[in-house]
N, C-alpha and C. Protein backbone atom coordinates (compact mmCIF):
# COMPACT_ATOMS: atom_id res chain seq x y z
N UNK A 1 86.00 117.28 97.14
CA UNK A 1 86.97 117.75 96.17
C UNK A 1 87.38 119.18 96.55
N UNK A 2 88.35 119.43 96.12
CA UNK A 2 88.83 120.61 97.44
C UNK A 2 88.72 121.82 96.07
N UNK A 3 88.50 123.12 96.47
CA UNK A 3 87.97 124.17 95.92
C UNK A 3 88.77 124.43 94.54
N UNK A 4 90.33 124.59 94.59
CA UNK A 4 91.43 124.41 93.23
C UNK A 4 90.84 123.33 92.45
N UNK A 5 90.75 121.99 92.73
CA UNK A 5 90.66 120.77 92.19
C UNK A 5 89.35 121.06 91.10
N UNK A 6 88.07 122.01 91.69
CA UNK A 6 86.60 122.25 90.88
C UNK A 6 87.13 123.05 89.98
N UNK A 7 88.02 124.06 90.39
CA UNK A 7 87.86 125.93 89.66
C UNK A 7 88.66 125.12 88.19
N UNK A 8 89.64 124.40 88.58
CA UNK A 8 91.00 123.53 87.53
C UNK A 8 89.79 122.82 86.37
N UNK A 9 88.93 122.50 86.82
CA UNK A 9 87.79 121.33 86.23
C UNK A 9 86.88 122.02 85.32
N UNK A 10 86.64 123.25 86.19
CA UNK A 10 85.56 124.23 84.82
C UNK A 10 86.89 124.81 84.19
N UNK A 11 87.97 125.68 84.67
CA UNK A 11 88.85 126.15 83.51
C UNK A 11 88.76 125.23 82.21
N UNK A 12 89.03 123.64 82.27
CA UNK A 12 89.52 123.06 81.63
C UNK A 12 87.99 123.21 80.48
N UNK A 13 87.14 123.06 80.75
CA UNK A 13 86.11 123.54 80.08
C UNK A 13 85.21 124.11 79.48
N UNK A 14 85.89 125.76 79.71
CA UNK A 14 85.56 127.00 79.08
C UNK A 14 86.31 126.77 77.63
N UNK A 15 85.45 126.72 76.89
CA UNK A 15 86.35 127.12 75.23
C UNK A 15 86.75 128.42 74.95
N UNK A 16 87.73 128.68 74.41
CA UNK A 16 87.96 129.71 73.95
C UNK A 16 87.71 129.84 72.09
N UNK A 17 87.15 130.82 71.64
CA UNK A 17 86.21 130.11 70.25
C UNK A 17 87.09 131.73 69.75
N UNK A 18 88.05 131.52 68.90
CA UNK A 18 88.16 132.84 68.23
C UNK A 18 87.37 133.50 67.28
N UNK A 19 87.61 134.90 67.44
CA UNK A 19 86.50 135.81 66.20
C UNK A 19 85.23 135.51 66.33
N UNK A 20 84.87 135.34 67.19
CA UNK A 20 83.67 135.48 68.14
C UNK A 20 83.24 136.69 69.12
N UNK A 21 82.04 137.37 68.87
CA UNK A 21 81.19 137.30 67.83
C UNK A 21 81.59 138.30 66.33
N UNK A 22 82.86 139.21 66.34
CA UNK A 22 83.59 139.31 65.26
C UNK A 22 85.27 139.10 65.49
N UNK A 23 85.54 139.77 64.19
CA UNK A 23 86.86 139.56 63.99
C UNK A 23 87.99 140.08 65.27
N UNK A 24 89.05 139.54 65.83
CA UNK A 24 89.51 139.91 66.36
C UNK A 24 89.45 139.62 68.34
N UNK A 25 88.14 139.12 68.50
CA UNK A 25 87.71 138.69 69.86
C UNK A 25 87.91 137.45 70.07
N UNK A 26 88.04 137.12 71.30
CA UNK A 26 88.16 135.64 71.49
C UNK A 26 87.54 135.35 72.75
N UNK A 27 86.16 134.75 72.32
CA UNK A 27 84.98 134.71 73.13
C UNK A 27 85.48 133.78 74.06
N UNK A 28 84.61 133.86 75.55
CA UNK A 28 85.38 132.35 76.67
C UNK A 28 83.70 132.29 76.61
N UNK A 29 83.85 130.57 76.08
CA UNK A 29 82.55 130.18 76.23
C UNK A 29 82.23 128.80 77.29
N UNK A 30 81.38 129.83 78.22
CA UNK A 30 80.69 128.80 79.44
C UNK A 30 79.97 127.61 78.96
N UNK A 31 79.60 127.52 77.87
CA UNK A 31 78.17 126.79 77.20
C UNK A 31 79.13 125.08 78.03
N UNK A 32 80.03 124.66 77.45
CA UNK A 32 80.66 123.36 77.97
C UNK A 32 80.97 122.91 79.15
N UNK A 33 80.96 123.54 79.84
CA UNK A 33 80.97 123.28 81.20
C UNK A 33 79.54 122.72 81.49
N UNK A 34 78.46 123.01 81.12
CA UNK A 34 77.21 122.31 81.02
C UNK A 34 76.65 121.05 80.88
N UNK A 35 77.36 120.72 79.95
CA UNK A 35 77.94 119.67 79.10
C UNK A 35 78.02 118.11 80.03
N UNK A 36 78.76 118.77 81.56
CA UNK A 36 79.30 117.97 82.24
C UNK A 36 79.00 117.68 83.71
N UNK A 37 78.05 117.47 84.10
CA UNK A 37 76.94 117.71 85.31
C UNK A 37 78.04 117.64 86.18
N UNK A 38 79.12 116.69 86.57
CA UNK A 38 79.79 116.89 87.91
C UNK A 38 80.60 118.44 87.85
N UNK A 39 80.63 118.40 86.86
CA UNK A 39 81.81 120.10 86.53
C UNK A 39 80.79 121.16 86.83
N UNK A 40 79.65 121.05 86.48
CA UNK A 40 78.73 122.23 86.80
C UNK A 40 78.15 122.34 88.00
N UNK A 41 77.72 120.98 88.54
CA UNK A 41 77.50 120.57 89.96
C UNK A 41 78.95 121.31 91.01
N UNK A 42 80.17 121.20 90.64
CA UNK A 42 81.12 121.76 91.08
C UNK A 42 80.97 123.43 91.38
N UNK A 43 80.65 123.55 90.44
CA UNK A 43 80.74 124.94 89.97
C UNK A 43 80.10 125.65 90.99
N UNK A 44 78.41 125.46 90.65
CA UNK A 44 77.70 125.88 91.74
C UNK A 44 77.60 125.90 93.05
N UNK A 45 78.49 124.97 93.57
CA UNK A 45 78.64 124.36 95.04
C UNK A 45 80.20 125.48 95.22
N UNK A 46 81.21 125.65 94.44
CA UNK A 46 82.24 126.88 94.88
C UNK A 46 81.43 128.22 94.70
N UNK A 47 80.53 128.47 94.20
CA UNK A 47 79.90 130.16 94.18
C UNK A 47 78.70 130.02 95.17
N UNK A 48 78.34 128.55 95.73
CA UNK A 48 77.14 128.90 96.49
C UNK A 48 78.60 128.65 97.90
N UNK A 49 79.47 127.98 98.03
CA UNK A 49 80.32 128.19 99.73
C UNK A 49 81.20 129.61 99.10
N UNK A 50 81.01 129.92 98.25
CA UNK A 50 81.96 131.50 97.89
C UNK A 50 80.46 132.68 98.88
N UNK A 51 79.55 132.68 98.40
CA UNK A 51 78.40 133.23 99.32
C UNK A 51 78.04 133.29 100.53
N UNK A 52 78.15 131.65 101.16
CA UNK A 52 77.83 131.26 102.20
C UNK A 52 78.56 131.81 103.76
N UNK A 53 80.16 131.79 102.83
CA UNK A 53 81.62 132.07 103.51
C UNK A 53 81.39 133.43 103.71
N UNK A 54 81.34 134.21 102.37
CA UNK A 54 82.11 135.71 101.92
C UNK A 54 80.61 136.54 102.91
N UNK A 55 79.55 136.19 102.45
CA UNK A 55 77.90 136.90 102.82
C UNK A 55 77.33 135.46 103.46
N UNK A 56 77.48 135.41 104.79
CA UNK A 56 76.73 134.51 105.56
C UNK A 56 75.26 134.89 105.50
N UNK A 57 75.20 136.66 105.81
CA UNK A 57 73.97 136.78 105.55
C UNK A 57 72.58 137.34 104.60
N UNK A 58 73.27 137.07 103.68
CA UNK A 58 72.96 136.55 102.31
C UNK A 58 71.44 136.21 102.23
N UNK A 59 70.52 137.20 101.86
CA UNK A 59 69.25 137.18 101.67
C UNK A 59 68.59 136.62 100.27
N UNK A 60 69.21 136.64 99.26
CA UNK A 60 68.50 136.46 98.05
C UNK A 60 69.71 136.74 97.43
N UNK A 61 69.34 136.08 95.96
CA UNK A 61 70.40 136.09 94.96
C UNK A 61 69.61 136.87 93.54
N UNK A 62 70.34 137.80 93.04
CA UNK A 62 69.81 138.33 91.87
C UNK A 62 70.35 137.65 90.90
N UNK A 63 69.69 137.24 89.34
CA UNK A 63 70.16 136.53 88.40
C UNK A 63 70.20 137.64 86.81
N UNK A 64 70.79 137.82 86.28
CA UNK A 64 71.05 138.65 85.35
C UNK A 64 70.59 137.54 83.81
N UNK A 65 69.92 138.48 83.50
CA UNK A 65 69.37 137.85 81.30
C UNK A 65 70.44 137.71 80.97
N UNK A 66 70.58 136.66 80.52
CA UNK A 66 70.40 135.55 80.43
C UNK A 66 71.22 134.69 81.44
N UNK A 67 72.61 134.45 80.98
CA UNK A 67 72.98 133.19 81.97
C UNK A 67 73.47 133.31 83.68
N UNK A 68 72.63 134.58 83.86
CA UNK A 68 72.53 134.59 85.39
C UNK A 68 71.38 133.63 86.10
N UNK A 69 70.92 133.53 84.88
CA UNK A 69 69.70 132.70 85.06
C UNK A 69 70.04 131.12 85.24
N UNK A 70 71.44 130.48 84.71
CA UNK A 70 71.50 129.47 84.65
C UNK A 70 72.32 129.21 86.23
N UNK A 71 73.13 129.81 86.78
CA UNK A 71 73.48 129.61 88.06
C UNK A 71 72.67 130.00 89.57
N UNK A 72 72.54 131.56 89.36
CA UNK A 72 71.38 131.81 90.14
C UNK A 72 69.87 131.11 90.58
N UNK A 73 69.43 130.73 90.22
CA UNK A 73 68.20 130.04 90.89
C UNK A 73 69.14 128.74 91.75
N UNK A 74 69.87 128.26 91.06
CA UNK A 74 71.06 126.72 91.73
C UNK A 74 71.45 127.17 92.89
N UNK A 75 72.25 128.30 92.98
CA UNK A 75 72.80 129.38 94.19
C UNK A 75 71.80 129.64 94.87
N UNK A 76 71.08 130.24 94.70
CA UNK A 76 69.34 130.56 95.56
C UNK A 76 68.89 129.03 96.56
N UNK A 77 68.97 128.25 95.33
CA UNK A 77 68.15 126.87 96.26
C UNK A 77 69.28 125.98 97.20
N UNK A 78 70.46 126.33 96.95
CA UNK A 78 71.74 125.57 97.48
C UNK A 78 71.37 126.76 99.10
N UNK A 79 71.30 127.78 98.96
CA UNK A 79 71.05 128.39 100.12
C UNK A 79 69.87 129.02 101.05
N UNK A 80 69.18 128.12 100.19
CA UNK A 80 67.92 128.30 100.97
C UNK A 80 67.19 129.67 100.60
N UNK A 81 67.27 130.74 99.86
CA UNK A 81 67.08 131.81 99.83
C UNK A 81 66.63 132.59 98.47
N UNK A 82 65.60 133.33 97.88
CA UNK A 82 64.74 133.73 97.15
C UNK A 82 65.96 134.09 95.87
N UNK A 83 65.50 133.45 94.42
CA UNK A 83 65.82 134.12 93.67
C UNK A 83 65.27 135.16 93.14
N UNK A 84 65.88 136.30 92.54
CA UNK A 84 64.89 137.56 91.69
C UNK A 84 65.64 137.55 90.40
N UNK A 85 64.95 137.78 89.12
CA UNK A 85 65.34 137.99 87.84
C UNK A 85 65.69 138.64 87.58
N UNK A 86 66.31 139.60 86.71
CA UNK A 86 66.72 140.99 86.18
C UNK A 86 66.67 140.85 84.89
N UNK A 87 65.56 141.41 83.89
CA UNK A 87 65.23 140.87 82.65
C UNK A 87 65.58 142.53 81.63
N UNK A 88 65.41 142.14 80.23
CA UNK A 88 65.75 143.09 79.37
C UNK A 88 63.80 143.57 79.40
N UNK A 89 64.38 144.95 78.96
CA UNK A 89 62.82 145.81 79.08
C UNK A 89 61.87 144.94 78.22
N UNK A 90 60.98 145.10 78.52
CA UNK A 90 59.51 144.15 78.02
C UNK A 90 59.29 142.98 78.54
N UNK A 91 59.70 142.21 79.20
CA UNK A 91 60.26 140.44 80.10
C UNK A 91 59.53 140.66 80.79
N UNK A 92 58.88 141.57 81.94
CA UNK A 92 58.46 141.00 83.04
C UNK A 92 56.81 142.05 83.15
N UNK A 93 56.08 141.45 83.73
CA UNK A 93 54.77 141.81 84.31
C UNK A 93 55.11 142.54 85.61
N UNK A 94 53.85 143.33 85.91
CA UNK A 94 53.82 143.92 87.22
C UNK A 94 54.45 145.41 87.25
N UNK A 95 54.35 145.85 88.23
CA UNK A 95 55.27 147.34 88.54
C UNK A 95 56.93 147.18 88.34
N UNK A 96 57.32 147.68 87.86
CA UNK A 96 59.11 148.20 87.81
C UNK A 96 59.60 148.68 87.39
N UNK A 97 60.92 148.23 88.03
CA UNK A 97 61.72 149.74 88.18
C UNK A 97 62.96 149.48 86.44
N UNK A 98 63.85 150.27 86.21
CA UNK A 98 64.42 150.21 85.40
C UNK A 98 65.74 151.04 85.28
N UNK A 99 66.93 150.71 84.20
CA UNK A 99 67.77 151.32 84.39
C UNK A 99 68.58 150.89 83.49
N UNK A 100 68.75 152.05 82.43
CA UNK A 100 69.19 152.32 80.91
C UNK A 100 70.84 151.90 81.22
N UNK A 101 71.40 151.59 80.38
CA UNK A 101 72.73 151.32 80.54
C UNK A 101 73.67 151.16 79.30
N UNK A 102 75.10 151.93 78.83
CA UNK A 102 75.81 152.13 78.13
C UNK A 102 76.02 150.39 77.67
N UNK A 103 76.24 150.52 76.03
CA UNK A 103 76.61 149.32 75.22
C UNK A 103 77.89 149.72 74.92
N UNK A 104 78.72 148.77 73.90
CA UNK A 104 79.48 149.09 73.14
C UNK A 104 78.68 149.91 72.41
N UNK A 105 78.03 149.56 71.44
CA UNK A 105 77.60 150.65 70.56
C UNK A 105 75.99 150.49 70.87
N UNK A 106 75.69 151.79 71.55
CA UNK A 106 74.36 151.80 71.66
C UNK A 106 73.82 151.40 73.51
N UNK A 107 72.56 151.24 73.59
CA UNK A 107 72.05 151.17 75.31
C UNK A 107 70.73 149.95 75.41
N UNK A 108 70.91 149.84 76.37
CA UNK A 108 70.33 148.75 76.34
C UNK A 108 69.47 148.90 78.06
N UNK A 109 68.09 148.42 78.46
CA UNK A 109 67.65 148.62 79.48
C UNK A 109 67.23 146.84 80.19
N UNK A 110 67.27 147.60 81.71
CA UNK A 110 67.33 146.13 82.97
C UNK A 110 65.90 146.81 83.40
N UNK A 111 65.24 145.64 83.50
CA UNK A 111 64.22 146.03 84.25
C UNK A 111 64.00 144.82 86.07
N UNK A 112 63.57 145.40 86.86
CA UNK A 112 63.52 144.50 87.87
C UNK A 112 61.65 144.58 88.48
N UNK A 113 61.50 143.90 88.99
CA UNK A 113 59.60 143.55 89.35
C UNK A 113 59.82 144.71 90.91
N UNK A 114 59.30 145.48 90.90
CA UNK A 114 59.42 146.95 92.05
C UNK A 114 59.44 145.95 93.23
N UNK A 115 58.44 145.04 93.85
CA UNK A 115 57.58 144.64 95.02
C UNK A 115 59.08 143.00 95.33
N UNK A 116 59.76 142.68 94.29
CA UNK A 116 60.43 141.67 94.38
C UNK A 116 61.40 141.54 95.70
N UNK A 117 61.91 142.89 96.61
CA UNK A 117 62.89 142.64 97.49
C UNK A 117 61.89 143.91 98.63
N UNK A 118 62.71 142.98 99.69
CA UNK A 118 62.11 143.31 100.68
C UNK A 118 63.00 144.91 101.24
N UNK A 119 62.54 145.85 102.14
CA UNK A 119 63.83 147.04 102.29
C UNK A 119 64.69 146.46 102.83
N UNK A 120 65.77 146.24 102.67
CA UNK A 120 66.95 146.59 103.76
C UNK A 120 67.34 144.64 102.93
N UNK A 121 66.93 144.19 102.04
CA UNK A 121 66.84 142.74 101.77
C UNK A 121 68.37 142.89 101.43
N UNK A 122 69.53 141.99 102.15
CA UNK A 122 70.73 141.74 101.11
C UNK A 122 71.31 141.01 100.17
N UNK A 123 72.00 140.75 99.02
CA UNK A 123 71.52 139.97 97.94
C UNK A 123 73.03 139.92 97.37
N UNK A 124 73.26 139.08 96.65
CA UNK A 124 74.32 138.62 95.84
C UNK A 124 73.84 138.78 94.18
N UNK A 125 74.84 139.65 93.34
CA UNK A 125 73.96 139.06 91.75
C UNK A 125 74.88 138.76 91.41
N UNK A 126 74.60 137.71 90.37
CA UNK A 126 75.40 136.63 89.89
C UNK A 126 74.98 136.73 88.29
N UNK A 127 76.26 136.53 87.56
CA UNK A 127 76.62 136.81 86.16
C UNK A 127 77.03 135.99 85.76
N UNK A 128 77.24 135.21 84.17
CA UNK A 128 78.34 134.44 83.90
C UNK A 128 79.72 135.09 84.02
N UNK A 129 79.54 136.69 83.74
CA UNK A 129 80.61 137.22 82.81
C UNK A 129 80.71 138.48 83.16
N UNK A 130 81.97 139.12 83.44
CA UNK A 130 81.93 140.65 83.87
C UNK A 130 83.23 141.72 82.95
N UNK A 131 82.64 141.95 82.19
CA UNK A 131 83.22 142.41 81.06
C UNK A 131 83.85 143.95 81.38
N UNK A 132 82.47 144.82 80.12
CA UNK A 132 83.22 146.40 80.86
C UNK A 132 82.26 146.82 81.98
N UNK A 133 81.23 145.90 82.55
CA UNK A 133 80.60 146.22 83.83
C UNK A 133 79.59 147.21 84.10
N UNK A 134 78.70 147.37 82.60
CA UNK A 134 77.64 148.00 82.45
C UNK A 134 76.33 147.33 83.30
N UNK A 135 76.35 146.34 82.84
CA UNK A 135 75.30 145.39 83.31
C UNK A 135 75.17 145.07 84.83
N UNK A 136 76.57 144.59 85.62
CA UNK A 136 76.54 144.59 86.52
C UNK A 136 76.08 145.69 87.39
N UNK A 137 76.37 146.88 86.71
CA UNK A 137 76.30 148.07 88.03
C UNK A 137 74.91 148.56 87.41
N UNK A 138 74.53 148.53 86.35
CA UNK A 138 72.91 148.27 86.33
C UNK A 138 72.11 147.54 87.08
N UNK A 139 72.47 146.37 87.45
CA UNK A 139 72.13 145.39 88.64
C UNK A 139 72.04 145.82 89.78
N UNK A 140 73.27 146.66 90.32
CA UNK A 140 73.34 147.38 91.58
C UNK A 140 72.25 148.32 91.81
N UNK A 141 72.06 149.18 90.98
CA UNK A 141 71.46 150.57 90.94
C UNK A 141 69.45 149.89 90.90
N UNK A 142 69.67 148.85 90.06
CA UNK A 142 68.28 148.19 90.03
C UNK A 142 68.23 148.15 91.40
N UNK A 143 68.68 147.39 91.93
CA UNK A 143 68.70 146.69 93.50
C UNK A 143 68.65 147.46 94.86
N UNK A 144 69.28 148.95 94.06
CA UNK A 144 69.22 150.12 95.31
C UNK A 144 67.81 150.76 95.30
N UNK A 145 67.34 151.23 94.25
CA UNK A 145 66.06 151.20 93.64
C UNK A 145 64.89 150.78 94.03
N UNK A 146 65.18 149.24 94.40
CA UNK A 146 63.88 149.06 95.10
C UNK A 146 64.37 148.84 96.74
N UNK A 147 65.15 149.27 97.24
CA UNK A 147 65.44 149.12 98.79
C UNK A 147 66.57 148.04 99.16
N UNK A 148 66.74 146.81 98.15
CA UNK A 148 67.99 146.44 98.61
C UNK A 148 69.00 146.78 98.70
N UNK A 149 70.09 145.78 99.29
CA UNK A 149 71.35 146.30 99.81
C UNK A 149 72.23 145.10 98.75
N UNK A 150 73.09 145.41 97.89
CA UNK A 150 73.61 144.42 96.75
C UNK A 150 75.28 144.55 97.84
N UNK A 151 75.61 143.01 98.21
CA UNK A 151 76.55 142.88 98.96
C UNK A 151 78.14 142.55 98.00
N UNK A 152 77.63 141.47 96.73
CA UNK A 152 78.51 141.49 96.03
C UNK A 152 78.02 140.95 94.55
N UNK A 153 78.53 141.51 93.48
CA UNK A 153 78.70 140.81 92.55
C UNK A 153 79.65 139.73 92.44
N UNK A 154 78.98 138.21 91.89
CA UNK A 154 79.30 137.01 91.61
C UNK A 154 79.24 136.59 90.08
N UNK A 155 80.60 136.09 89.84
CA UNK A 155 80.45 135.76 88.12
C UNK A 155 81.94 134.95 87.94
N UNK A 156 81.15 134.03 86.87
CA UNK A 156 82.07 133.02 86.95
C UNK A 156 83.64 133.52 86.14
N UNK A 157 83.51 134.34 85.05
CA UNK A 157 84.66 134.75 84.35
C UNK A 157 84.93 136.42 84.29
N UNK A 158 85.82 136.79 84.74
CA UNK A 158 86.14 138.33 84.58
C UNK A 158 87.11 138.38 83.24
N UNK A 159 87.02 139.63 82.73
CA UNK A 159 87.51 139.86 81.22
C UNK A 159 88.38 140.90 81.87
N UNK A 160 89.69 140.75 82.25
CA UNK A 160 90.43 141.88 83.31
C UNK A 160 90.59 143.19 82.91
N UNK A 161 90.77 143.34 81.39
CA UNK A 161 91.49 143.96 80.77
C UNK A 161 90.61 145.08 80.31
N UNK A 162 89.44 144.82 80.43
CA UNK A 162 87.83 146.05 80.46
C UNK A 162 87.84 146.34 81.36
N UNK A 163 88.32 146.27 82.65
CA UNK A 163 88.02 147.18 83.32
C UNK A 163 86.75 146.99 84.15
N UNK A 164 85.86 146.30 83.75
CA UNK A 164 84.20 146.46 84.09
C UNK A 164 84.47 146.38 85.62
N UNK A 165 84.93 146.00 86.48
CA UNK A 165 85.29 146.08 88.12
C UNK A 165 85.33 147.36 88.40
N UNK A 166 86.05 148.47 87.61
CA UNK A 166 85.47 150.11 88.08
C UNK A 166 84.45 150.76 88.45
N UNK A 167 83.56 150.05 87.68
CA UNK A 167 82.51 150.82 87.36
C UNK A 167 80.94 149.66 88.89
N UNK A 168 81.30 148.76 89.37
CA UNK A 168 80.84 148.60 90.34
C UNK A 168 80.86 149.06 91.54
N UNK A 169 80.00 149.55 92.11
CA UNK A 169 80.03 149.95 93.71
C UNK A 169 79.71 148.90 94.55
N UNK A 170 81.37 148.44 95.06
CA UNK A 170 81.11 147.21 95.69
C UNK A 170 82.17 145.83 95.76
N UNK A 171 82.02 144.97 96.41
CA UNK A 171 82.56 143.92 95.89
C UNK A 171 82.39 143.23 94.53
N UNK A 172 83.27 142.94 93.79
CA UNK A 172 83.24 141.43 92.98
C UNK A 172 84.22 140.67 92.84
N UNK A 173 83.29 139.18 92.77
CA UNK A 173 84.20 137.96 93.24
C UNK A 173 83.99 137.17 91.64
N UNK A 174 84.88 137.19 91.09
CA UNK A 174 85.45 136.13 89.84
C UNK A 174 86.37 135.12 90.39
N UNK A 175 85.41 133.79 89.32
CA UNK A 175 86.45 132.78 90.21
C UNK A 175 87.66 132.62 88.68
N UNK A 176 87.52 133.16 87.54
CA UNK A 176 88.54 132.78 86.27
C UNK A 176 88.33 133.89 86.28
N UNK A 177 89.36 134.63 85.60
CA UNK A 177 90.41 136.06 85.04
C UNK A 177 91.10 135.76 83.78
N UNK A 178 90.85 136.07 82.97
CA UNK A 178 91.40 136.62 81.45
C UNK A 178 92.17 138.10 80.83
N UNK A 179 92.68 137.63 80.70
CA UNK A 179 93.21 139.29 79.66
C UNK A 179 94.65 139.02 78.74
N UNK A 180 94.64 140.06 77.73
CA UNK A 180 94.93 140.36 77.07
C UNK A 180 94.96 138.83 76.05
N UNK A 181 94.17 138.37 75.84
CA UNK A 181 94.27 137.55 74.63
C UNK A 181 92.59 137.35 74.23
């Protein structure tokens, strides 16, 4: 099935749920695409040849709390190559590292396992969602932190109109784009 034919197949299955989670927003919700194993099977197979293509050499995939978690490990095992978690402070055992990061209202902290990447390791992190791009470049800075090299951010929906693409050092690859509604 040729790469348009998949991206056409999850569009069709992102809801858009208004006034979500308040008044005035209009949430794009991934949850349905789930729903539909060949559509998600799709999915993962355009962000794991979006990797394969873009970062041949592509060491590991970072997965972001929460639904980095649901593509990432898929991406990881489609390429043969180590997933690592990136959890909210208190989630994980062991030594690590950490890195506070601006909310809408308020901050919120990423923690990563110190010993998880190797030096010089290069890595893809993968998001559902790349909004105003706090999180993501928290990801980065995690990842520089312990010696990796973060080649690109991966996420299935960009929110265009935040901006969050500024605030990364680096590539990012969205395969859906939204704005102004």
């Amino acid at each position: 099935m040729s790469t348009d034919k998949r991206l056409e197949r999850v569009k069709e299955k992102v809801a858009a749920i208004p006034d979500f989670p308040k008044k005035g927003i209009l949430f794009r919700d991934l949850f349905p695409v789930l729903t539909f194993p060949d559509v998600f099977k799709g999915l993962i197979s355009l962000m794991s040849e979006y990797v394969k293509d873009a970062h041949p050499d592509c060491e590991g995939i970072i997965g972001l709390e929460s639904r980095g978690f649901l593509y990432g490990p898929m991406i990881a095992q489609e390429l043969n190559v180590s997933f690592v978690p990136v959890r909210k402070k208190g989630k994980l055992p062991g030594e690590l590292v950490q890195v506070t990061y601006q909310l809408e209202y308020g901050t919120d902290t990423f923690e990563m396992q110190k010993n998880s990447l190797k030096p010089g390791q290069k890595v893809v992190i993968v998001d559902d969602l790349l909004a105003t791009g706090g999180t993501m470049a928290a990801a980065v800075e995690l990842v520089q932190q312990v010696g990796g090299i973060a080649q690109c951010g991966l996420v299935v929906i960009e929110l265009v109109d935040l901006k969050g693409r500024e605030k990364i050092q680096g590539t990012v690859k969205s395969f859906l784009q939204y704005s102004g509604d």
